[in-house]
C-alpha atoms as a PDB file:
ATOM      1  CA  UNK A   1     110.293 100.562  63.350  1.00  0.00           C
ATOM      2  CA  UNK A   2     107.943  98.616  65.883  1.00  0.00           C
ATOM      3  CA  UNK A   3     108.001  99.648  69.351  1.00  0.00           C
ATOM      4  CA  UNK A   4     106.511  97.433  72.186  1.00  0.00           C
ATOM      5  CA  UNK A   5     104.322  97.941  75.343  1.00  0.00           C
ATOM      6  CA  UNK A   6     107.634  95.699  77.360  1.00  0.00           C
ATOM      7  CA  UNK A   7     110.837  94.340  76.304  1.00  0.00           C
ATOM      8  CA  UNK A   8     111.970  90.957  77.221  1.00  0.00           C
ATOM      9  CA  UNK A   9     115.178  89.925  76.553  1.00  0.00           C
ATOM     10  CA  UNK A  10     115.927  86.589  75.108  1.00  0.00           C
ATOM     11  CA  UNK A  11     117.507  84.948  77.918  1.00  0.00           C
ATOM     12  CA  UNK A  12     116.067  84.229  81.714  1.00  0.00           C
ATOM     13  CA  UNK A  13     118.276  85.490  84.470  1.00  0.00           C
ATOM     14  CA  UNK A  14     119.018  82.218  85.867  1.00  0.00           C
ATOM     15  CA  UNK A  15     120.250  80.967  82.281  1.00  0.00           C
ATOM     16  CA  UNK A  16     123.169  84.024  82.625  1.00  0.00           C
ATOM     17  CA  UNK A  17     126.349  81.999  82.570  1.00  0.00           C
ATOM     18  CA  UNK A  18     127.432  84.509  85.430  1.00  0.00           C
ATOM     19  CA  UNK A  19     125.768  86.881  87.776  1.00  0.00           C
ATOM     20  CA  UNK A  20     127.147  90.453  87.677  1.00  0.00           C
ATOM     21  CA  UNK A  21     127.490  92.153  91.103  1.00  0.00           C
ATOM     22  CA  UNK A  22     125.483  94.954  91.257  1.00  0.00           C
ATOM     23  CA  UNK A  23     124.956  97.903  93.828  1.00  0.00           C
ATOM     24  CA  UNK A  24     122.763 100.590  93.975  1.00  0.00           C
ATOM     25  CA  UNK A  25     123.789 103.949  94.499  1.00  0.00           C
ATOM     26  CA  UNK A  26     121.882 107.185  95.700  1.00  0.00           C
ATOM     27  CA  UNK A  27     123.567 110.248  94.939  1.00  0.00           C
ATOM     28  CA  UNK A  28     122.402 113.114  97.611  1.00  0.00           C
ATOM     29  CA  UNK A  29     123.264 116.726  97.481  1.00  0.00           C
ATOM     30  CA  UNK A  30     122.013 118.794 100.256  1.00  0.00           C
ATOM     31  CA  UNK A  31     121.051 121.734  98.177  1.00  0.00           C
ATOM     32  CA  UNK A  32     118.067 122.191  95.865  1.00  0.00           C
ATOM     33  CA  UNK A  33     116.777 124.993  93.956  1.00  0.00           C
ATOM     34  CA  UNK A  34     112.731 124.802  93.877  1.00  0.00           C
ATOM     35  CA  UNK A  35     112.245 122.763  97.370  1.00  0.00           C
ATOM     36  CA  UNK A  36     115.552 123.718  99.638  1.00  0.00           C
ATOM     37  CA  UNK A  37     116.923 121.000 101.568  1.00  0.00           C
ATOM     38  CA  UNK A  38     114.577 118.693 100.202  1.00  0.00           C
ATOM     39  CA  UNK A  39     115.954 114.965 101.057  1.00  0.00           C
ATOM     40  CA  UNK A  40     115.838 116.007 104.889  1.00  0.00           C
ATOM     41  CA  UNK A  41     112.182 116.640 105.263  1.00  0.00           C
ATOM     42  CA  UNK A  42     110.540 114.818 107.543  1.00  0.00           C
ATOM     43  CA  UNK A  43     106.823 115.415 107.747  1.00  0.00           C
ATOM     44  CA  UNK A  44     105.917 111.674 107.618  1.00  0.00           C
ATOM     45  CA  UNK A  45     108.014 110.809 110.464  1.00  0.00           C
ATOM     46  CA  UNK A  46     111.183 109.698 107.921  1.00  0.00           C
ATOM     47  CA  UNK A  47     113.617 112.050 105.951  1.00  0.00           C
ATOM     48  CA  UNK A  48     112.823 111.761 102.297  1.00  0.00           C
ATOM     49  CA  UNK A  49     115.805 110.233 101.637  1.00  0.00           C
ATOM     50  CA  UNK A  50     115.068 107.784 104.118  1.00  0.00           C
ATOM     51  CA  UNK A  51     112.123 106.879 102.085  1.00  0.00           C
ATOM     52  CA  UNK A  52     113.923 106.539  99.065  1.00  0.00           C
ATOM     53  CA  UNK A  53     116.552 104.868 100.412  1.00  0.00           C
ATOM     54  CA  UNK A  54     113.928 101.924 101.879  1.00  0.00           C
ATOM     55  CA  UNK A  55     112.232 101.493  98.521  1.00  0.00           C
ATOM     56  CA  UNK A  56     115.323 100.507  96.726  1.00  0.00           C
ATOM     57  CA  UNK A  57     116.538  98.569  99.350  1.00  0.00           C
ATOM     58  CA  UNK A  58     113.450  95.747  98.351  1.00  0.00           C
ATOM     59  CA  UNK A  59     115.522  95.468  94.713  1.00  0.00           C
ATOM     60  CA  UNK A  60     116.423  91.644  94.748  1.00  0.00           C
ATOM     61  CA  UNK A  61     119.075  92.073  92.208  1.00  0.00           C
ATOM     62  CA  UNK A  62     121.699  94.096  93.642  1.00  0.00           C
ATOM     63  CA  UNK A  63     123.528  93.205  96.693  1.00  0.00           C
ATOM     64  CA  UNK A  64     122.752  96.630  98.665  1.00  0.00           C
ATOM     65  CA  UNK A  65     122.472 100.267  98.768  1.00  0.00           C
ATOM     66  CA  UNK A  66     124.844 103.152  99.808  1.00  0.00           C
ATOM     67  CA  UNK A  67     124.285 106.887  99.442  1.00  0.00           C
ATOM     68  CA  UNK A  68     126.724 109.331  98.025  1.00  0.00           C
ATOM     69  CA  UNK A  69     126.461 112.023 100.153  1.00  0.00           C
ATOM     70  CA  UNK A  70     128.290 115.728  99.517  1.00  0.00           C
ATOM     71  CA  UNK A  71     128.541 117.000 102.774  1.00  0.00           C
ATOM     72  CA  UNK A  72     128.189 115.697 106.490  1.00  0.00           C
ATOM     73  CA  UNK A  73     125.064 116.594 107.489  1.00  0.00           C
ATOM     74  CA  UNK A  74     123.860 114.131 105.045  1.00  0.00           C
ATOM     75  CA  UNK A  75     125.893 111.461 106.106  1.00  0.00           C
ATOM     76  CA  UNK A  76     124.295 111.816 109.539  1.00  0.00           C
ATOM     77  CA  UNK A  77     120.701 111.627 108.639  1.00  0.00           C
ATOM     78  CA  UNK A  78     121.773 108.496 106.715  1.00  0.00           C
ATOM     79  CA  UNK A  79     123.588 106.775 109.777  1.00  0.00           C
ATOM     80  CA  UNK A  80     120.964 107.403 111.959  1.00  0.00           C
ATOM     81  CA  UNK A  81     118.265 105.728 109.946  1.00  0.00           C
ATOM     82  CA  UNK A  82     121.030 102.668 109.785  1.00  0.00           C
ATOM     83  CA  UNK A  83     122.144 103.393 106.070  1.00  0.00           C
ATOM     84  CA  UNK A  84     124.952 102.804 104.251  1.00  0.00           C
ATOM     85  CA  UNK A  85     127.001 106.298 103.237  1.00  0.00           C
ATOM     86  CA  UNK A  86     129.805 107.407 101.760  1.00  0.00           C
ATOM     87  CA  UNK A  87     131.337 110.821 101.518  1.00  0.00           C
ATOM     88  CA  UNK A  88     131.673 112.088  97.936  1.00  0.00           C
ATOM     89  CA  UNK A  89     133.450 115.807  96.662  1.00  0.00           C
ATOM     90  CA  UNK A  90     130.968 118.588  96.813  1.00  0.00           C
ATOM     91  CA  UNK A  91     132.636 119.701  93.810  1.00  0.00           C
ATOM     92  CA  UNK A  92     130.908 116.774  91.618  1.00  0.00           C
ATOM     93  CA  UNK A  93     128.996 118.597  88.708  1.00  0.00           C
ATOM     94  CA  UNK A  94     126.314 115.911  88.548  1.00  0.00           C
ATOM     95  CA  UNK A  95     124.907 112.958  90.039  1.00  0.00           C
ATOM     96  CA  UNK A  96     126.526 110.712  87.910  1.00  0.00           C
ATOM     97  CA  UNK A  97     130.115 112.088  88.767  1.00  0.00           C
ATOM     98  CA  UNK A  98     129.119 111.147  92.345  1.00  0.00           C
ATOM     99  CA  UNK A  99     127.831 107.591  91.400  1.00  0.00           C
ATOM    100  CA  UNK A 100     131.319 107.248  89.319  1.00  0.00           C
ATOM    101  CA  UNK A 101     132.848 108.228  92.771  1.00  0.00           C
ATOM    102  CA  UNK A 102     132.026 105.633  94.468  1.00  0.00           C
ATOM    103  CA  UNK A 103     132.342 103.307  91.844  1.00  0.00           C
ATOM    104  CA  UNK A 104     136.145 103.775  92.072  1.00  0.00           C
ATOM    105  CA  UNK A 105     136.119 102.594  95.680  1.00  0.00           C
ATOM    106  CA  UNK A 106     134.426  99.418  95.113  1.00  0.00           C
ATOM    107  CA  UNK A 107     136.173  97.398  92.703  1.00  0.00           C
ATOM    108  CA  UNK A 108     134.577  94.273  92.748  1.00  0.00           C
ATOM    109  CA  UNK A 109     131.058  95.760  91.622  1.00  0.00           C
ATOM    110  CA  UNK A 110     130.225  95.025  88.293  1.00  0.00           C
ATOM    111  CA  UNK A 111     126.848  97.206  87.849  1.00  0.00           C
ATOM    112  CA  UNK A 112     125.911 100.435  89.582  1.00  0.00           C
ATOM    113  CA  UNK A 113     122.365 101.447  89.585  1.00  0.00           C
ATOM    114  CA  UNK A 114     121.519 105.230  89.586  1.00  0.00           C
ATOM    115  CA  UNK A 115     118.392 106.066  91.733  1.00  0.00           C
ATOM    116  CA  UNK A 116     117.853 109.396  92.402  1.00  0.00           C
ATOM    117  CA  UNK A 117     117.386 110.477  95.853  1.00  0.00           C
ATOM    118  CA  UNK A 118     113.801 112.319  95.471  1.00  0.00           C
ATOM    119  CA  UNK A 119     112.094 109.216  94.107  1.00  0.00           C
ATOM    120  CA  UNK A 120     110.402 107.894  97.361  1.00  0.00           C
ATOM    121  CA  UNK A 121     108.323 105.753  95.518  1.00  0.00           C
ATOM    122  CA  UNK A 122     110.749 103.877  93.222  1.00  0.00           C
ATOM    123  CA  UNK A 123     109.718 100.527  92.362  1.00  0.00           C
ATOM    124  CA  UNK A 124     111.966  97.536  93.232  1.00  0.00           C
ATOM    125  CA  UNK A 125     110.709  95.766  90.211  1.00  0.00           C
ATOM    126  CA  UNK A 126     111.837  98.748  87.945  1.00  0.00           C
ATOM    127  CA  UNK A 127     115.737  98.922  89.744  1.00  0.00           C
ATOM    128  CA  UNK A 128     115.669  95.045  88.921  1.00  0.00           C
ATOM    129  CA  UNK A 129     114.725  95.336  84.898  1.00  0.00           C
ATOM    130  CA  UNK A 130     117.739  97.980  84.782  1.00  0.00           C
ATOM    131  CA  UNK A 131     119.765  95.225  86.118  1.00  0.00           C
ATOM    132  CA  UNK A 132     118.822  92.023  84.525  1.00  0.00           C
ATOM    133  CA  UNK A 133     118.552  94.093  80.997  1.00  0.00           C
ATOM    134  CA  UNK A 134     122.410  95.002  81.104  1.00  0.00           C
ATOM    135  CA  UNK A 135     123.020  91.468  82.530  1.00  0.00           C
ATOM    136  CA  UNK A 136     121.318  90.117  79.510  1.00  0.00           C
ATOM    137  CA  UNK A 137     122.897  92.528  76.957  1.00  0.00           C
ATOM    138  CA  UNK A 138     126.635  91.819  76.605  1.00  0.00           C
ATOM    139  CA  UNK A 139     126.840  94.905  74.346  1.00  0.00           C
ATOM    140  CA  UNK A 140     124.813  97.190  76.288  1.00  0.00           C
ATOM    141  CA  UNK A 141     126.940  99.720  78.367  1.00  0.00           C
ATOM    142  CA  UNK A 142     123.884 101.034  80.366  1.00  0.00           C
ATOM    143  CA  UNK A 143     120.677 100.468  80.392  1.00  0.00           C
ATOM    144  CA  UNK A 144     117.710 102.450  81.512  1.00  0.00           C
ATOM    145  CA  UNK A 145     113.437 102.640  81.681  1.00  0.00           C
ATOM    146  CA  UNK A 146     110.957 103.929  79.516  1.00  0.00           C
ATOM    147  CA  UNK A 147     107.117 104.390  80.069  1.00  0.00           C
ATOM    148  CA  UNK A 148     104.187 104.809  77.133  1.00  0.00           C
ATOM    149  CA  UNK A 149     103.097 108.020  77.101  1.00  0.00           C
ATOM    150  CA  UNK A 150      99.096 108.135  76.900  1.00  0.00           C
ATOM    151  CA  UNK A 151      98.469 111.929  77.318  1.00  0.00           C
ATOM    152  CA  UNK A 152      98.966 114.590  74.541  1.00  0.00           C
ATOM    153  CA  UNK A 153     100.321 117.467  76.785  1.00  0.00           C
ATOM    154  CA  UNK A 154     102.842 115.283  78.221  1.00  0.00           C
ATOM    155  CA  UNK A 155     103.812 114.562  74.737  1.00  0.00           C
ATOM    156  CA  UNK A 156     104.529 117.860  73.979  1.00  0.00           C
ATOM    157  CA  UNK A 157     105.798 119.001  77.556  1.00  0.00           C
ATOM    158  CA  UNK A 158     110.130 119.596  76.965  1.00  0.00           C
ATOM    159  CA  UNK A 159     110.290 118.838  80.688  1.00  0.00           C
ATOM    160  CA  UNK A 160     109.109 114.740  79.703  1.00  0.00           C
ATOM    161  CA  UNK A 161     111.532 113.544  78.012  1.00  0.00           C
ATOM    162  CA  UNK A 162     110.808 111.170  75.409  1.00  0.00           C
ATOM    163  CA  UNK A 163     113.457 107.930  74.011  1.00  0.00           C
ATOM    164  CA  UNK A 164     112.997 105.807  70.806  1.00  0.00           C
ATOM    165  CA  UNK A 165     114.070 102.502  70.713  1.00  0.00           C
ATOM    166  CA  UNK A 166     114.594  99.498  68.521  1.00  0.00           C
ATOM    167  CA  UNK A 167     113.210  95.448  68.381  1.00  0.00           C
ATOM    168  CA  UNK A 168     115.879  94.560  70.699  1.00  0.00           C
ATOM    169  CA  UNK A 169     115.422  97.650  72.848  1.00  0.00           C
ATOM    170  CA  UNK A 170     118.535  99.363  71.852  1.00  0.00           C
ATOM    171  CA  UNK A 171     117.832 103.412  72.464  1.00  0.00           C
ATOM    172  CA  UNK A 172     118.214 105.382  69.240  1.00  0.00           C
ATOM    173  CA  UNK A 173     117.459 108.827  70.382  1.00  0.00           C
ATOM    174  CA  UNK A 174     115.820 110.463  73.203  1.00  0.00           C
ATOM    175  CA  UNK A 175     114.284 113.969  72.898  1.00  0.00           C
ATOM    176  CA  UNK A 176     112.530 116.959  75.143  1.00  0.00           C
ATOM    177  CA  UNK A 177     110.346 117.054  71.581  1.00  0.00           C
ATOM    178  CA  UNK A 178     107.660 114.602  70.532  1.00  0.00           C
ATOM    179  CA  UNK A 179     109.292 111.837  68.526  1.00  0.00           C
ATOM    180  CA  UNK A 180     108.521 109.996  66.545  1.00  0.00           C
ATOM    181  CA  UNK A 181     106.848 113.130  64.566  1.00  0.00           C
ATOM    182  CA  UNK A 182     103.943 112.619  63.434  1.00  0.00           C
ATOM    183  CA  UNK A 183     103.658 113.739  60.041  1.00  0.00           C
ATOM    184  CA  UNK A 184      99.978 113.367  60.147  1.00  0.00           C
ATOM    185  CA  UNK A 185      98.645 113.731  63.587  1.00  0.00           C
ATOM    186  CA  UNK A 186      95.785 111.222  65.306  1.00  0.00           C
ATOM    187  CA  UNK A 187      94.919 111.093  68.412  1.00  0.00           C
ATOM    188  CA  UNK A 188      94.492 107.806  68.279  1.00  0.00           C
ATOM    189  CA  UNK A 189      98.005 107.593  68.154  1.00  0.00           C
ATOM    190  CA  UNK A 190      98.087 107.690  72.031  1.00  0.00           C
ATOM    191  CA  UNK A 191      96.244 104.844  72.173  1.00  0.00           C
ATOM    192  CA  UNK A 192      98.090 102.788  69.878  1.00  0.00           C
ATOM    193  CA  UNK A 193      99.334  98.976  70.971  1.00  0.00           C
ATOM    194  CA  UNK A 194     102.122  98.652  71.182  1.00  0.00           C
ATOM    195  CA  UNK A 195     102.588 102.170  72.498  1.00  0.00           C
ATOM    196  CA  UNK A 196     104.617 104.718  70.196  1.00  0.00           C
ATOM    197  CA  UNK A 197     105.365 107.057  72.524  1.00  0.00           C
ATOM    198  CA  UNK A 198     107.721 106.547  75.150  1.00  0.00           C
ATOM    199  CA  UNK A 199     108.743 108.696  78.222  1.00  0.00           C
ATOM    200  CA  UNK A 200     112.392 108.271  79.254  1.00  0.00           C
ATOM    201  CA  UNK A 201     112.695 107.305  82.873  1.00  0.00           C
ATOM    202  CA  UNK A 202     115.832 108.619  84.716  1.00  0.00           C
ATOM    203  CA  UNK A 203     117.178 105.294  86.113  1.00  0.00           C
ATOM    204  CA  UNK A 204     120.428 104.224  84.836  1.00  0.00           C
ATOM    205  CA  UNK A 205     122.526 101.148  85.096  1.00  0.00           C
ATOM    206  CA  UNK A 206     126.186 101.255  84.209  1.00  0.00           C
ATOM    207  CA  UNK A 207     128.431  98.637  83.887  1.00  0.00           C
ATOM    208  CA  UNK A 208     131.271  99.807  86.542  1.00  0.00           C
ATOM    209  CA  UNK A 209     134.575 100.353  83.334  1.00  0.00           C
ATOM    210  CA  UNK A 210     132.031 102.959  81.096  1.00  0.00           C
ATOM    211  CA  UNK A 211     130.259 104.637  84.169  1.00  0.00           C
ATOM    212  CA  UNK A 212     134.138 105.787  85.021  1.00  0.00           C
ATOM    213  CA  UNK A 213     135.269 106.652  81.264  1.00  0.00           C
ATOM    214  CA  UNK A 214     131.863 108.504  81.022  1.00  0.00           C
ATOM    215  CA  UNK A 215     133.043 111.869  82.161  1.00  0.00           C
ATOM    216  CA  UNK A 216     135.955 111.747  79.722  1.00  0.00           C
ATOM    217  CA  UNK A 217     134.015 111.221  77.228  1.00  0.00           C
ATOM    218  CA  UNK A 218     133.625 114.802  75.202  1.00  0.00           C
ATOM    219  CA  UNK A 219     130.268 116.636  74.942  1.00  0.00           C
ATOM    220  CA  UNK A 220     128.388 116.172  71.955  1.00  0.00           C
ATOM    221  CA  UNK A 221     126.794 118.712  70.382  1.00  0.00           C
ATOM    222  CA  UNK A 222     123.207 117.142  70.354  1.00  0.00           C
ATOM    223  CA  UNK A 223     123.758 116.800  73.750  1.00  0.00           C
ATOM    224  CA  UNK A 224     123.909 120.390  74.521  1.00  0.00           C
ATOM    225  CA  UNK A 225     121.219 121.329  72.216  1.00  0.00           C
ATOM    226  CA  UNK A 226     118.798 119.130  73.891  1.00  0.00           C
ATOM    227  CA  UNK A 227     120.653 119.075  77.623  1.00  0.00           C
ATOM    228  CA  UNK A 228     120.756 115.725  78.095  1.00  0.00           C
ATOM    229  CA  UNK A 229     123.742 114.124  79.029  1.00  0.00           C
ATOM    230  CA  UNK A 230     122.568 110.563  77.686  1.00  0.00           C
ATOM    231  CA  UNK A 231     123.104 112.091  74.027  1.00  0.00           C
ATOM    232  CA  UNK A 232     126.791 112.016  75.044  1.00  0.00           C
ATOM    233  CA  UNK A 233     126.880 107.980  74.831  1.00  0.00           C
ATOM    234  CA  UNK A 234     124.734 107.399  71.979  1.00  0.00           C
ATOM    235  CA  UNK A 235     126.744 109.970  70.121  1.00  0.00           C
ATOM    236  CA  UNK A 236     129.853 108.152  71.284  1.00  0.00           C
ATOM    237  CA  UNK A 237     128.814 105.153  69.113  1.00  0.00           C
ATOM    238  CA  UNK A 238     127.642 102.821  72.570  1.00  0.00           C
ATOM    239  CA  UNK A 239     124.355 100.816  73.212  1.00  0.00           C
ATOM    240  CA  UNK A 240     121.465 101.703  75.528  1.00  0.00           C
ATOM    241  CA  UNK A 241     119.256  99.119  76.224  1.00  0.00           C
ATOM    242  CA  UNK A 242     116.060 100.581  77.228  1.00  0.00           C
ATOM    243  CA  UNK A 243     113.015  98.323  79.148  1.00  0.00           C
ATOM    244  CA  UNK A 244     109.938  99.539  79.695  1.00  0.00           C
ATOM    245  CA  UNK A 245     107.283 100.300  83.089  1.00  0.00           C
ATOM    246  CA  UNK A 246     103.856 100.738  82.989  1.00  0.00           C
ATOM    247  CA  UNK A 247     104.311 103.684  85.436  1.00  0.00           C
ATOM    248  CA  UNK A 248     106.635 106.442  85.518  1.00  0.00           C
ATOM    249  CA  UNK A 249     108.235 106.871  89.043  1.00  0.00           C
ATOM    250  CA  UNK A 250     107.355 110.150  90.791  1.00  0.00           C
ATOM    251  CA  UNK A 251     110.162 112.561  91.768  1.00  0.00           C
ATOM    252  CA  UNK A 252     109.744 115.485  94.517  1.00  0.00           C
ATOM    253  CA  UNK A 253     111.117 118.578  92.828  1.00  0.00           C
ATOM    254  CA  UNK A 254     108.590 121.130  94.019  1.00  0.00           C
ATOM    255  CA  UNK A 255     106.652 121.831  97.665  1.00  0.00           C
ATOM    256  CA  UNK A 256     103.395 120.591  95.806  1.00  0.00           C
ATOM    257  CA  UNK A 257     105.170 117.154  94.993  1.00  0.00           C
ATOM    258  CA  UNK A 258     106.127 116.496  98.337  1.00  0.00           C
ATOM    259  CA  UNK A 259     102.857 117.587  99.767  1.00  0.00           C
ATOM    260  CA  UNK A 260     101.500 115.081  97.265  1.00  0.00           C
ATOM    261  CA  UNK A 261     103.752 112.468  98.275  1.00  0.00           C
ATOM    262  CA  UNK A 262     103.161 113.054 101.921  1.00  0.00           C
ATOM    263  CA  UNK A 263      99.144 112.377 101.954  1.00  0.00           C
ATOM    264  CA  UNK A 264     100.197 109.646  99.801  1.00  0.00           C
ATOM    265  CA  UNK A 265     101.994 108.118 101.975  1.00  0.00           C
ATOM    266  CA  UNK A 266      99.262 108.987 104.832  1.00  0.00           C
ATOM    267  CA  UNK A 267      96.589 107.477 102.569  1.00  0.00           C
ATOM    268  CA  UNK A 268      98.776 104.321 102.081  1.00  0.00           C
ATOM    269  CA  UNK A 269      99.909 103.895 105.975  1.00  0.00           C
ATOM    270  CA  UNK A 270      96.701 105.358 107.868  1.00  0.00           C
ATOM    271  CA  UNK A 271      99.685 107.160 110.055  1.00  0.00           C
ATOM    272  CA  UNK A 272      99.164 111.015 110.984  1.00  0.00           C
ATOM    273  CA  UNK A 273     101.947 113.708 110.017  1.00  0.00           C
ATOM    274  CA  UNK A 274     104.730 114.883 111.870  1.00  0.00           C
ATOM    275  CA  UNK A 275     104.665 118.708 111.538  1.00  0.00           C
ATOM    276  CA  UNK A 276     107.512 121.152 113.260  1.00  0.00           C
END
């Protein structure tokens, strides 16, 4: 199997007989395990969803963003930065139940994008590769972002998650262990170009009619061994299409990741903090 450093479909987005309507949704809970209450802080001035919310907002593909909030106090935050929210159940047992949500009150969108709320840094170029790869893959139920992997303790970290794909960029299997195993190891497989080793990225596309038979869809059993619910659709028998980034996007899970972000940010906008 080759991989490749990028896939690029065959077709240019302008030669797609018709332009799927695409939106991108947010899904925000208000609690958090590691870093409580973590989309509402606010020590550069912004909430973090805020943040988040701005950086997909510069996608060109989709026609906007709204947040899928789980309980009011969310919502408010959002309205007073001028967002777009809706209310979701707080009884949704992931994010993608909440994206699903919405999905069912907006009927005339043909794509919803997944971006997680504690990515403040997204890139707009990577929301619009999720986008025009599904647009460009008539068989492709979702698509979704890889990375190479260049370091050998990522490689081997369970917490990166790695994907293997095909030519055509078609996922075949994504892993918390290194694969492809290496039955002989190199280092100089890290280096290799094409890259072999890819880490998943957790933005998903869906095309609106899967995204809402996804939940009904049973759990596979490779997809509790590993815990991730993406297993669930390959093992279903459905296409992934998979494009890759040269960077992974950062997400805030811990008080040292949003310290990180936050001088960051500082470094980028030459602006002092807001402490309370």
């Amino acid at each position: 199997m080759t991989t490749h450093e990028s896939v690029r479909p065959t077709r240019r987005v302008d030669q797609v007989a018709a332009r799927l309507r695409s939106t991108i949704v947010i899904p925000a809970r208000l609690a958090s395990t590691r870093l409580p209450q973590k989309l509402l802080l606010a020590e550069t001035g912004k909430p973090l969803l805020q943040h988040t919310y701005e950086a997909a907002s510069r996608a060109s593909c989709p026609m906007g963003v709204v947040v899928a909030a789980d309980c009011e106090k969310i919502a408010t935050v959002v309205r007073g930065f001028g967002g777009r929210v809706e209310m979701t159940s707080p009884d949704c047992a992931s994010g993608t139940d909440r994206v699903a949500e919405i999905a069912r009150k907006l009927p005339d969108v043909d794509i919803f994008v997944n971006v997680q709320g504690d990515e403040p840094e997204i890139s707009a170029q990577a929301i619009d590769l999720a986008v025009e790869l599904i647009e460009r893959d008539p068989a492709a139920v979702m698509s979704t972002l890889a990375t190479p992997i260049r370091e050998r303790a990522r490689l081997d970290d369970p917490a990166c998650v790695k994907v293997v794909f095909g030519q055509a960029g078609q996922a075949i299997y994504f892993s918390r262990a290194a694969i492809p195993f290496a039955r002989t190891w190199d280092d100089a497989l890290l280096c290799a170009k094409p890259a072999i080793y890819h880490q998943h990225i957790g933005l998903y596309a869906y095309r609106r009619d899967f995204l809402l038979q996804l939940a009904e869809l049973p759990r596979a059993q490779i997809e509790q061994v590993e815990s991730l619910e993406q297993l669930r659709v390959l093992d279903a028998g459905h296409r992934i299409v998979v494009g890759v980034i040269d960077e992974p996007t950062i997400g805030i899970d811990t008080p040292a990741d949003y310290e990180a972000f936050v001088r960051r940010w500082q470094s980028a906008s030459g602006r002092t903090l807001v402490r309370s």
